[in-house]
Protein backbone atom coordinates (compact mmCIF):
# COMPACT_ATOMS: atom_id res chain seq x y z
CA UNK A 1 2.98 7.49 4.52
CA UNK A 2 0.20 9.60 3.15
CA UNK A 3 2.07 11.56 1.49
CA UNK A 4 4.08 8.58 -0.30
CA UNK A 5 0.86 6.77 -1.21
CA UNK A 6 -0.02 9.98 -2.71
CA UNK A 7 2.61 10.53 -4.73
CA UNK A 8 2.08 6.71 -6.20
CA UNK A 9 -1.17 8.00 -7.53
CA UNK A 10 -3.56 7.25 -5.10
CA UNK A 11 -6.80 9.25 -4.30
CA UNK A 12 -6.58 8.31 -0.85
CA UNK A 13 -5.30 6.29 1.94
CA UNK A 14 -7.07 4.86 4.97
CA UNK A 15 -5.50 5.75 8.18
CA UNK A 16 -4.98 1.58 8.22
CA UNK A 17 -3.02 1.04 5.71
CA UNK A 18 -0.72 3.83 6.49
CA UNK A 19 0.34 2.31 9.56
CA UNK A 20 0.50 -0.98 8.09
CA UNK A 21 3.18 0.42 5.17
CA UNK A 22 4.46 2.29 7.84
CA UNK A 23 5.00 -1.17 9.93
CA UNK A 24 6.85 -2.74 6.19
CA UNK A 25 9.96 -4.27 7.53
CA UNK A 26 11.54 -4.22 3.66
CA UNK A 27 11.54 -0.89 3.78
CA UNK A 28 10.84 -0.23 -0.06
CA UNK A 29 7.97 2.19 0.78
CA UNK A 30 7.77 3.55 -2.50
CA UNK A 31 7.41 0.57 -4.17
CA UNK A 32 4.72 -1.03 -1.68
CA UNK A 33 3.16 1.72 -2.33
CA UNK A 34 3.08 2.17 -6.24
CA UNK A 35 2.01 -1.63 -6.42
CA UNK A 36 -0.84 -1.06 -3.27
CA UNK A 37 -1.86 1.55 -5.66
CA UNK A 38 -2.14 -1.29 -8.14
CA UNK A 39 -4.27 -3.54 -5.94
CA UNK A 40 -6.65 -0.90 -5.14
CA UNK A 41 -7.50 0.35 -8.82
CA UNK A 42 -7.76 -3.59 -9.61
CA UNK A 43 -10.39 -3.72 -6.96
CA UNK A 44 -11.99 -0.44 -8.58
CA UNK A 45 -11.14 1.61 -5.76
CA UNK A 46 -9.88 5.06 -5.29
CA UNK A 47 -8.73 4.27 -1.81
CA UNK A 48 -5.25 2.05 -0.85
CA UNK A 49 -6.67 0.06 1.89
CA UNK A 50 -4.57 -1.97 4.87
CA UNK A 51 -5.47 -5.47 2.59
CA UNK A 52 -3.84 -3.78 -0.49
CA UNK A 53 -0.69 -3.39 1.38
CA UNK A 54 -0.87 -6.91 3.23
CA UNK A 55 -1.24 -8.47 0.06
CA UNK A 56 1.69 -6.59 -1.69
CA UNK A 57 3.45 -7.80 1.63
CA UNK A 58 2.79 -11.28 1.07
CA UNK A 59 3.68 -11.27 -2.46
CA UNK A 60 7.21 -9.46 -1.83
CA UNK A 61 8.04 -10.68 1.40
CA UNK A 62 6.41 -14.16 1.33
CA UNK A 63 4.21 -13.78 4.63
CA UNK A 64 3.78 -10.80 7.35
């Protein structure tokens, strides 16, 4: 999940939110990821966080 985060352009990951893309029931990591990324840089942060990835959760999946 590092890797993948990586690879959306992220500096780095926290252990967190790897396990919680990692726990994604959709299953579009990539995408989770690339829009994480999103969050994070919006917050002015070099680092995808686990709140980055709940919130892309609850946008995409309506709650988790």
């Amino acid at each position: 999940m590092h890797r993948l985060c990586k690879k959306a352009g992220a500096g780095r990951v926290s252990e967190a939110a790897a396990k919680r893309l990692a726990k994604s029931s959709r299953g579009d990591w990539p995408q989770d990821a690339k829009e994480a990324h999103d969050y994070s840089m919006h917050a002015r942060r070099r680092t995808i966080k686990s709140e980055d990835i709940e919130m892309r959760c609850k946008k995409s999946h309506g709650r988790q």
